[in-house]
C-alpha atoms as a PDB file:
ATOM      1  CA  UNK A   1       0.000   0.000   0.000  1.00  0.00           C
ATOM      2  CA  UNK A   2       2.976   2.583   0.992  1.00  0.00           C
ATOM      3  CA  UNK A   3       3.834   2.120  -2.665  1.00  0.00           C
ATOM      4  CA  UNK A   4       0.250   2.802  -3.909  1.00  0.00           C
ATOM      5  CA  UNK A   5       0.377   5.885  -2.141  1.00  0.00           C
ATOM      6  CA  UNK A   6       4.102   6.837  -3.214  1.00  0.00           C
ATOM      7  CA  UNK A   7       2.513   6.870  -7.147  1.00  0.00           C
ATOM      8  CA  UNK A   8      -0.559   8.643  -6.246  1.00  0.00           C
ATOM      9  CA  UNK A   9       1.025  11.838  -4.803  1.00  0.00           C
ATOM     10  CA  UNK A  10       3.305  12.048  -7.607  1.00  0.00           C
ATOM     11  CA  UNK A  11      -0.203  11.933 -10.086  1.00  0.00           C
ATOM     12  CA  UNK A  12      -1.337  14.222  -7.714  1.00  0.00           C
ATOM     13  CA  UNK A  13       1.398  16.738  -8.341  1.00  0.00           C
ATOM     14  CA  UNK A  14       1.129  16.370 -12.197  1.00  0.00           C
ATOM     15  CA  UNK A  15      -3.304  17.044 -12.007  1.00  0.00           C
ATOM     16  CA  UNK A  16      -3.890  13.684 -13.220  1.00  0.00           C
ATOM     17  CA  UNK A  17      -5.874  12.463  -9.710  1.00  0.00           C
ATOM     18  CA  UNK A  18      -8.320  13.491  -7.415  1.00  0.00           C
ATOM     19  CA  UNK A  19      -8.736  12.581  -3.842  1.00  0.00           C
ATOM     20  CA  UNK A  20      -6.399   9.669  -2.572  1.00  0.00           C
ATOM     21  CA  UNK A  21      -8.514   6.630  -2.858  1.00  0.00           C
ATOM     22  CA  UNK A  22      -6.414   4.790  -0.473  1.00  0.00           C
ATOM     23  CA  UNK A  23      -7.460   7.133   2.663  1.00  0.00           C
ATOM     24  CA  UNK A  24     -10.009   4.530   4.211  1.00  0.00           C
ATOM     25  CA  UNK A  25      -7.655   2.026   4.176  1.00  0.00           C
ATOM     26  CA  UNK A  26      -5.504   1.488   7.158  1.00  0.00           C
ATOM     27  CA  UNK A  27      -2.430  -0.496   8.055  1.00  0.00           C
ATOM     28  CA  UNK A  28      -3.355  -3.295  10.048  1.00  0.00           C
ATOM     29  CA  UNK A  29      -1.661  -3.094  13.560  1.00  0.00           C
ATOM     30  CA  UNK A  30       0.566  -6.332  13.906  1.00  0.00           C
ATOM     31  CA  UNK A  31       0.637  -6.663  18.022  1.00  0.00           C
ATOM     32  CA  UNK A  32       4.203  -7.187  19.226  1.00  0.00           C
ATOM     33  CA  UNK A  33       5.151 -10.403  19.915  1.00  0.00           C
ATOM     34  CA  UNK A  34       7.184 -10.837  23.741  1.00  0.00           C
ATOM     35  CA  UNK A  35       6.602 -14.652  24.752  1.00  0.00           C
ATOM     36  CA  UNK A  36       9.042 -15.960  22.040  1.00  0.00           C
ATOM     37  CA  UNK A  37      11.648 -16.826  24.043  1.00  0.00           C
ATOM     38  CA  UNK A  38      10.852 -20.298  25.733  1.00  0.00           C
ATOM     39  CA  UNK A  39      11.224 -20.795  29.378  1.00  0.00           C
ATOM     40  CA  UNK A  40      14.899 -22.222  30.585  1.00  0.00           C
ATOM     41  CA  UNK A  41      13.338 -25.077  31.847  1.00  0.00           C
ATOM     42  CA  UNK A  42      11.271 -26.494  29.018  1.00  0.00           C
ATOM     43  CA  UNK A  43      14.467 -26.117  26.785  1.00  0.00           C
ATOM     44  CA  UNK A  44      16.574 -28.405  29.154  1.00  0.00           C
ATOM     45  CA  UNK A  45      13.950 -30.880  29.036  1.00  0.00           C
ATOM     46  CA  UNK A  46      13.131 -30.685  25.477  1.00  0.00           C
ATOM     47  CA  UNK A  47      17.041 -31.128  24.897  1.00  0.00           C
ATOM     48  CA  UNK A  48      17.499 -33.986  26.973  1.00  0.00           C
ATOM     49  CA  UNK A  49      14.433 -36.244  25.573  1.00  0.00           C
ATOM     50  CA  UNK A  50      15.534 -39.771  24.924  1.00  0.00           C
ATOM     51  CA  UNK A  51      13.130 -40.098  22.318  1.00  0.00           C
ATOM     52  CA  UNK A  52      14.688 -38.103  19.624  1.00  0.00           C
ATOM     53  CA  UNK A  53      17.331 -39.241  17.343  1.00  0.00           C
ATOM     54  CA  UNK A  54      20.885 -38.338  17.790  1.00  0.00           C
ATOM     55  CA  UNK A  55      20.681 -35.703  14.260  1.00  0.00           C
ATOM     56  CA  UNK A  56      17.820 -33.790  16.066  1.00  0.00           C
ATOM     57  CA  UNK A  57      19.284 -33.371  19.429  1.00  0.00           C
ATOM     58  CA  UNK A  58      22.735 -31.930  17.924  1.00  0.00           C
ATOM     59  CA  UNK A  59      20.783 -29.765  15.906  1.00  0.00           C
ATOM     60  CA  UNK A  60      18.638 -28.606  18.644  1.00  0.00           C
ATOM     61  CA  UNK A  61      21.771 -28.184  20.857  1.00  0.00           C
ATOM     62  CA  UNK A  62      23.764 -26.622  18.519  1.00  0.00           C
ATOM     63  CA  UNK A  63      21.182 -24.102  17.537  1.00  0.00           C
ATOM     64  CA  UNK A  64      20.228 -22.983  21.380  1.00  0.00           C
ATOM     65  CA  UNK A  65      23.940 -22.685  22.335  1.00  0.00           C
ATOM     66  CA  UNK A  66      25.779 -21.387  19.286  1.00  0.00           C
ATOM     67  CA  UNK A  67      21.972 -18.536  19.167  1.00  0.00           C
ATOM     68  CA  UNK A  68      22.810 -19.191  15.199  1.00  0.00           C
ATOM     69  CA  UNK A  69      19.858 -19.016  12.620  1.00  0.00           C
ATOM     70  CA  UNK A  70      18.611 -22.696  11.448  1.00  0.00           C
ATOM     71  CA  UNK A  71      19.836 -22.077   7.706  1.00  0.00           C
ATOM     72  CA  UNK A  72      23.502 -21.200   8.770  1.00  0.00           C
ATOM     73  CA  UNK A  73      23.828 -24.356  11.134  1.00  0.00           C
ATOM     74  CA  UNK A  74      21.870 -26.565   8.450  1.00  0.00           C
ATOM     75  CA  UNK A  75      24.371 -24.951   5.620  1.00  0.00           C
ATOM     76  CA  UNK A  76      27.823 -26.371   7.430  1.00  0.00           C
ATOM     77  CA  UNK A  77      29.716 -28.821   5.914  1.00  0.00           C
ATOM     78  CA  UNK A  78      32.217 -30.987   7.930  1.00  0.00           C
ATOM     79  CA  UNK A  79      35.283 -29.184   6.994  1.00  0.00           C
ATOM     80  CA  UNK A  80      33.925 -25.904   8.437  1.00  0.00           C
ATOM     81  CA  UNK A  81      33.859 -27.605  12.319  1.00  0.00           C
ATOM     82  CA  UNK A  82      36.770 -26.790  14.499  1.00  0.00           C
ATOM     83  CA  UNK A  83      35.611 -29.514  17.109  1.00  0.00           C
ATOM     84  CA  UNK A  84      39.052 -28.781  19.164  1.00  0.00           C
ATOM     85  CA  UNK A  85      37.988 -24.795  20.364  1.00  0.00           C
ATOM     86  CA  UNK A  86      34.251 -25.839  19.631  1.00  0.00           C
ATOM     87  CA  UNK A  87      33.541 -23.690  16.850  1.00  0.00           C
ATOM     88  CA  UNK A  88      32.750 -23.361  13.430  1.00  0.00           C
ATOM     89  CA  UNK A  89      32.719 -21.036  10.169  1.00  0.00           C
ATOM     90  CA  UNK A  90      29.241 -20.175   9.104  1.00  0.00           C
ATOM     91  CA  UNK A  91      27.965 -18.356   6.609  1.00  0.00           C
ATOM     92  CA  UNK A  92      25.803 -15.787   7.755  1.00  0.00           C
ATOM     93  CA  UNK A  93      22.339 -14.015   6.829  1.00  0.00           C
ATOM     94  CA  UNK A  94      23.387 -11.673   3.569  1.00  0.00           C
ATOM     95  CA  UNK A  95      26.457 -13.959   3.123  1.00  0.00           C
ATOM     96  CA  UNK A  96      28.870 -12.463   5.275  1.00  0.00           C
ATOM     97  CA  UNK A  97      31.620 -14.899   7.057  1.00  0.00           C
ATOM     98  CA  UNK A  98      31.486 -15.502  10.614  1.00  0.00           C
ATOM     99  CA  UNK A  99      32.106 -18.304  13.276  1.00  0.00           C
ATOM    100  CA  UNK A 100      29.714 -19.507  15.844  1.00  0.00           C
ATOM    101  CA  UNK A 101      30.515 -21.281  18.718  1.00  0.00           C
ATOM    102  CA  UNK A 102      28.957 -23.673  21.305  1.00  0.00           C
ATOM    103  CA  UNK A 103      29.346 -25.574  24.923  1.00  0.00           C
ATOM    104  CA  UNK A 104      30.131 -29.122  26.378  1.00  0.00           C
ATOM    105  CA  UNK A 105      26.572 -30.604  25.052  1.00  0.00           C
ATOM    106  CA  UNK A 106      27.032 -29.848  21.538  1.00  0.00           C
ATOM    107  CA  UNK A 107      30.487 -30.512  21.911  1.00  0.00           C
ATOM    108  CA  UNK A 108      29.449 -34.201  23.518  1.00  0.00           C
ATOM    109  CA  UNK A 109      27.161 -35.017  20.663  1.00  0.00           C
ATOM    110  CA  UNK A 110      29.289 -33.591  17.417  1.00  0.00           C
ATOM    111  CA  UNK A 111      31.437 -36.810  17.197  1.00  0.00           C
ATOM    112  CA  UNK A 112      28.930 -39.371  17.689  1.00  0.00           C
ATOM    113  CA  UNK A 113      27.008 -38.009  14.740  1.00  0.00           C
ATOM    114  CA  UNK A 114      29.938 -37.565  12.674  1.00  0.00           C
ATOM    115  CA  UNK A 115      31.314 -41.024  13.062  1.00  0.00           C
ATOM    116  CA  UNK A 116      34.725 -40.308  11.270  1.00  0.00           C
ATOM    117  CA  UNK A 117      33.581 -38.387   8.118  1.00  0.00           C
ATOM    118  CA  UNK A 118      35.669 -35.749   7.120  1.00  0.00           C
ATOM    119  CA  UNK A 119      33.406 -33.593   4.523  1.00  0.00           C
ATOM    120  CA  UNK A 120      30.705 -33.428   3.189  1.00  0.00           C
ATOM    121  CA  UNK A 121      27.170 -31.728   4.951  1.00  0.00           C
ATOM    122  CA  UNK A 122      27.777 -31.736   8.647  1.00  0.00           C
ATOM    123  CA  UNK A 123      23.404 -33.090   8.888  1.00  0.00           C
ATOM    124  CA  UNK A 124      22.063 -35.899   6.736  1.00  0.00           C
ATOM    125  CA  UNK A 125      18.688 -36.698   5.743  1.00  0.00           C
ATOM    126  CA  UNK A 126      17.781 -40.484   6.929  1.00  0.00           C
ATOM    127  CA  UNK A 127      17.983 -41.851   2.932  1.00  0.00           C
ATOM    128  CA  UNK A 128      19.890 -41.896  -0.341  1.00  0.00           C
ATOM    129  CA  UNK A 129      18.837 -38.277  -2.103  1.00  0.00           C
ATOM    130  CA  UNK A 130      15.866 -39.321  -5.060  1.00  0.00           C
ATOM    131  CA  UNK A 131      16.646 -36.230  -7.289  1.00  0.00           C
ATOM    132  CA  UNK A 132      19.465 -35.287  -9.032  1.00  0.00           C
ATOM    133  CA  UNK A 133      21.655 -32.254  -6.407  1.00  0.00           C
ATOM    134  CA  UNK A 134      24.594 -30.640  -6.262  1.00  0.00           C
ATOM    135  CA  UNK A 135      28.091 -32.596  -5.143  1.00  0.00           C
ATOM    136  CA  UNK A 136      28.292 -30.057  -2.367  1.00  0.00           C
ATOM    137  CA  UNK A 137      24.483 -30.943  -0.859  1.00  0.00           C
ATOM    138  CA  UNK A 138      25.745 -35.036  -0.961  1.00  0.00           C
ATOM    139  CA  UNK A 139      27.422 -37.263   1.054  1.00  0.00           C
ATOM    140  CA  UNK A 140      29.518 -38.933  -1.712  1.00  0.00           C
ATOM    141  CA  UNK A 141      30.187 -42.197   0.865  1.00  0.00           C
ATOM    142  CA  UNK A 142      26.004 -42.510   1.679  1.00  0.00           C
ATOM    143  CA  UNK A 143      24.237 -40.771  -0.895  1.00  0.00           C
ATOM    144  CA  UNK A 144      22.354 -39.047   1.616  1.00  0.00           C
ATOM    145  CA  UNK A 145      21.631 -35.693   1.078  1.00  0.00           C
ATOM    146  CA  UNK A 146      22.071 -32.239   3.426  1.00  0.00           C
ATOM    147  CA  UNK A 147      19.031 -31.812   6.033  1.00  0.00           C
ATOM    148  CA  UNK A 148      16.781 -29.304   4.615  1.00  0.00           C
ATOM    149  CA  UNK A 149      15.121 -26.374   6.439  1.00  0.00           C
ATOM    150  CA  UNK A 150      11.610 -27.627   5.739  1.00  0.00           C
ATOM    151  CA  UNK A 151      12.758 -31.206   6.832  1.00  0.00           C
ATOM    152  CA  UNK A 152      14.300 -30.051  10.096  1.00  0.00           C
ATOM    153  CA  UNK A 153      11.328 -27.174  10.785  1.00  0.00           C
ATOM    154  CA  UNK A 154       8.796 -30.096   9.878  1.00  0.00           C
ATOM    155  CA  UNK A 155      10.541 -32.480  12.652  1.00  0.00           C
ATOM    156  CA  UNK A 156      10.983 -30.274  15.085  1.00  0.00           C
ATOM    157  CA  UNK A 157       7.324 -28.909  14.877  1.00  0.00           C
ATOM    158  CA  UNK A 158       6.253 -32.102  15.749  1.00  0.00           C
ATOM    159  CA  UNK A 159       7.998 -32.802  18.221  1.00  0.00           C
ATOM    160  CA  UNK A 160       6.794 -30.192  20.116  1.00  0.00           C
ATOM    161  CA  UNK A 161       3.228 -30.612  18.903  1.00  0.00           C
ATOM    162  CA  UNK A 162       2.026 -31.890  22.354  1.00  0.00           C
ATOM    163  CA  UNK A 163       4.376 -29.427  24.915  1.00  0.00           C
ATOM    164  CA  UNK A 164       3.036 -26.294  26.654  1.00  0.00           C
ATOM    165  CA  UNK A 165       2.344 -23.536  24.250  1.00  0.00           C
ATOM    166  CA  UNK A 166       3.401 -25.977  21.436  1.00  0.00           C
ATOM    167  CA  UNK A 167       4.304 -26.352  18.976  1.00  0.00           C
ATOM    168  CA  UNK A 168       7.506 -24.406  18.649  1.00  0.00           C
ATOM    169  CA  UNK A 169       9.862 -23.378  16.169  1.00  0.00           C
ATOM    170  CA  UNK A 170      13.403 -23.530  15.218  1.00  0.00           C
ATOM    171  CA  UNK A 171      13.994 -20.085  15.188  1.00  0.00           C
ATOM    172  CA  UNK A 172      12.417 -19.721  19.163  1.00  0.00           C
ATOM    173  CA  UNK A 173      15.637 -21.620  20.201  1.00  0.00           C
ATOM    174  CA  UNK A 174      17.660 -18.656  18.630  1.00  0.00           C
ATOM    175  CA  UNK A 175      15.008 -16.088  20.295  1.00  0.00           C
ATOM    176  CA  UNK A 176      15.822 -18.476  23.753  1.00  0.00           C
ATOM    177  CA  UNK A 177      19.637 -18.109  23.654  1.00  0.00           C
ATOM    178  CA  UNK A 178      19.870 -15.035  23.063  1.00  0.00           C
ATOM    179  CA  UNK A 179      16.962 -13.442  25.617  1.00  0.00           C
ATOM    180  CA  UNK A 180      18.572 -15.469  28.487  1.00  0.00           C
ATOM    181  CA  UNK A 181      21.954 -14.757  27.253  1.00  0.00           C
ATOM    182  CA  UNK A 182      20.860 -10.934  27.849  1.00  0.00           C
ATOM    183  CA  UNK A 183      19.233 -11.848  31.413  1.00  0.00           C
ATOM    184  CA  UNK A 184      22.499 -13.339  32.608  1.00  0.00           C
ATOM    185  CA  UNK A 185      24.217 -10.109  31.651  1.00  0.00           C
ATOM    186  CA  UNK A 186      25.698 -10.853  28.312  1.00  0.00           C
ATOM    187  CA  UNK A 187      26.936  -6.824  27.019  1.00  0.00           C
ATOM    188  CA  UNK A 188      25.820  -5.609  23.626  1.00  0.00           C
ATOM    189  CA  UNK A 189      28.922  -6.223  22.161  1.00  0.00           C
ATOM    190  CA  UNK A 190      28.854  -9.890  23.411  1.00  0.00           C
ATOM    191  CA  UNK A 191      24.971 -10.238  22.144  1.00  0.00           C
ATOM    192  CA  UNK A 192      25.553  -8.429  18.596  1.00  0.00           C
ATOM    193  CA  UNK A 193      28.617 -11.132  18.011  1.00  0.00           C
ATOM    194  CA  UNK A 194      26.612 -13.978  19.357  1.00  0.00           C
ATOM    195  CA  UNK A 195      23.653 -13.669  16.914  1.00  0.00           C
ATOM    196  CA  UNK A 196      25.370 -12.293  13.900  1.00  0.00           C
ATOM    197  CA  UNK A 197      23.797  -8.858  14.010  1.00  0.00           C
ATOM    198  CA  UNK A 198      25.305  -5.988  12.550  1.00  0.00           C
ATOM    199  CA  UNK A 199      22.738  -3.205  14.491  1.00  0.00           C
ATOM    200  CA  UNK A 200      21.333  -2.819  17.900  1.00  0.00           C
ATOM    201  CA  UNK A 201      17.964  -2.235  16.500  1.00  0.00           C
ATOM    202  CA  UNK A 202      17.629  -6.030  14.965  1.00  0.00           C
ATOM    203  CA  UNK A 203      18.881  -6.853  18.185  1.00  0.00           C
ATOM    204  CA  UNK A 204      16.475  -5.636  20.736  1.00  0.00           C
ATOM    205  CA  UNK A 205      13.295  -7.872  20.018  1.00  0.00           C
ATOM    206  CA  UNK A 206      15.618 -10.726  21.197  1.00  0.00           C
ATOM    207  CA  UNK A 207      17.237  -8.884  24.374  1.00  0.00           C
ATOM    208  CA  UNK A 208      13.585  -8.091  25.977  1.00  0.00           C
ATOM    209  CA  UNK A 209      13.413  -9.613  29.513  1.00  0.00           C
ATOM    210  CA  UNK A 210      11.415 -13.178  29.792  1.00  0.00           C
ATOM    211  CA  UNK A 211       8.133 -13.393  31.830  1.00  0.00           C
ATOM    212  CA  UNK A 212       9.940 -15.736  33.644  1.00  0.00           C
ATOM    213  CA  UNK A 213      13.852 -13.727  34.385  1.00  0.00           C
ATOM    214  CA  UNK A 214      10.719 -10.764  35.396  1.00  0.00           C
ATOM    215  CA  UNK A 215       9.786 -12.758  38.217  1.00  0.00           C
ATOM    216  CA  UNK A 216      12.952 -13.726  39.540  1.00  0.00           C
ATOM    217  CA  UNK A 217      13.833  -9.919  39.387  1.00  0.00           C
ATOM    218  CA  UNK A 218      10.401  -9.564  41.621  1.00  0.00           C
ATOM    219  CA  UNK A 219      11.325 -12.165  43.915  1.00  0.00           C
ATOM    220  CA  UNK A 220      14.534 -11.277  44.717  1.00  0.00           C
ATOM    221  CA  UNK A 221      13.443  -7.633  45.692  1.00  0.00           C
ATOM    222  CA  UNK A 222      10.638  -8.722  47.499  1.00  0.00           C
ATOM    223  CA  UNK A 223      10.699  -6.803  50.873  1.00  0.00           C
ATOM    224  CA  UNK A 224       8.631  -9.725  52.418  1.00  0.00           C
ATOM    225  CA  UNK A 225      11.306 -12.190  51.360  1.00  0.00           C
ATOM    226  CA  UNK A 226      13.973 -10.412  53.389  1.00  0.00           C
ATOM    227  CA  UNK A 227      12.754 -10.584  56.574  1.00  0.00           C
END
């Protein structure tokens, strides 16, 4: 509509309109969004289910520690892991270079999915690829193919199907990491590195205080709880 309305004062400095038909339209208000972030405690439990497979939980892992967006993790090849300082090169949204990094339960996981492969995509679908891809999306040993987004967002939805508040998304374990990243005191610097931001602005949706970090803050200045 903003563009509608971008052409129709320019007619309307050359004569050639009237009055601006778009006037009883209105934007629709989109109301903001703060329960994202997932509560610290349903994460640890969703990433210590025994019933999902070994692929999922890494993922999982790996995307709630390293805060990274689902496409850069899913995009890593083998070659890009640097399993010794628990890191990794990524390629980040609008293609600039980066590395992401990650703690002792990623770090647990990595080897037992990798199983002594030394390229190809770091996450495999289950079977042989059908359709004809490129060398770079195969594992030339298995055949198998790199995870997809829709595959992994498609899992991981149901999964979480049947939780509280379910079901969830990838991208709320990248919302998680990095609101309780900000309650524990991470600095801007620290939080604009961690999620690959390049502006405080993109940043701030993810920074907002949890429901839940709000009533710790209440509980600890309780004067009631003092005495």
């Amino acid at each position: 509509m903003s563009t509608f309305r971008s052409a129709y004062r320019c007619w309307l400095l050359q004569g050639w309109a009237g009055a601006d038909p778009t006037e009883p339209l209105r934007r629709r208000k989109v109301p903001a969004d703060r329960s994202r972030a997932l509560p610290r405690a349903d994460v640890g439990q969703l990433l210590t289910r025994e019933d999902i497979s070994l692929r999922e939980r890494t993922l999982w892992r790996m995307l709630y520690e390293s805060a990274a967006r689902a496409n850069e993790v899913l995009a890593m090849d083998i070659e890009d892991l640097d399993l010794a300082n628990r890191r990794s090169r990524v390629v980040r949204k609008g293609g600039a270079a980066d590395v992401i990094t990650w703690q002792t339960g990623t770090a647990r996981l990595l080897p037992r999915l990798i199983r002594g492969r030394k390229s190809g995509p770091l996450f495999l679908t289950d079977r042989r690829a059908r359709v004809q891809l490129a060398a770079a999306d195969l594992d030339t040993v298995s055949g198998r193919a790199r995870l997809s987004y829709r595959q992994a967002a498609g899992l991981f939805t149901d999964a979480t199907a049947d939780v509280t508040g379910g079901p969830w998304t990838l991208h709320q374990l990248r919302h998680s990491a990095l609101t309780h990243a900000a309650e524990d005191g991470a600095s801007t610097s620290t939080l604009l590195a961690y999620s690959g931001h390049t502006s405080v602005r993109s940043l701030a949706r993810y920074a907002r205080v949890s429901a839940e970090a709000l009533g710790r803050w209440q509980a600890e200045r309780d004067p009631a709880r003092r005495r």
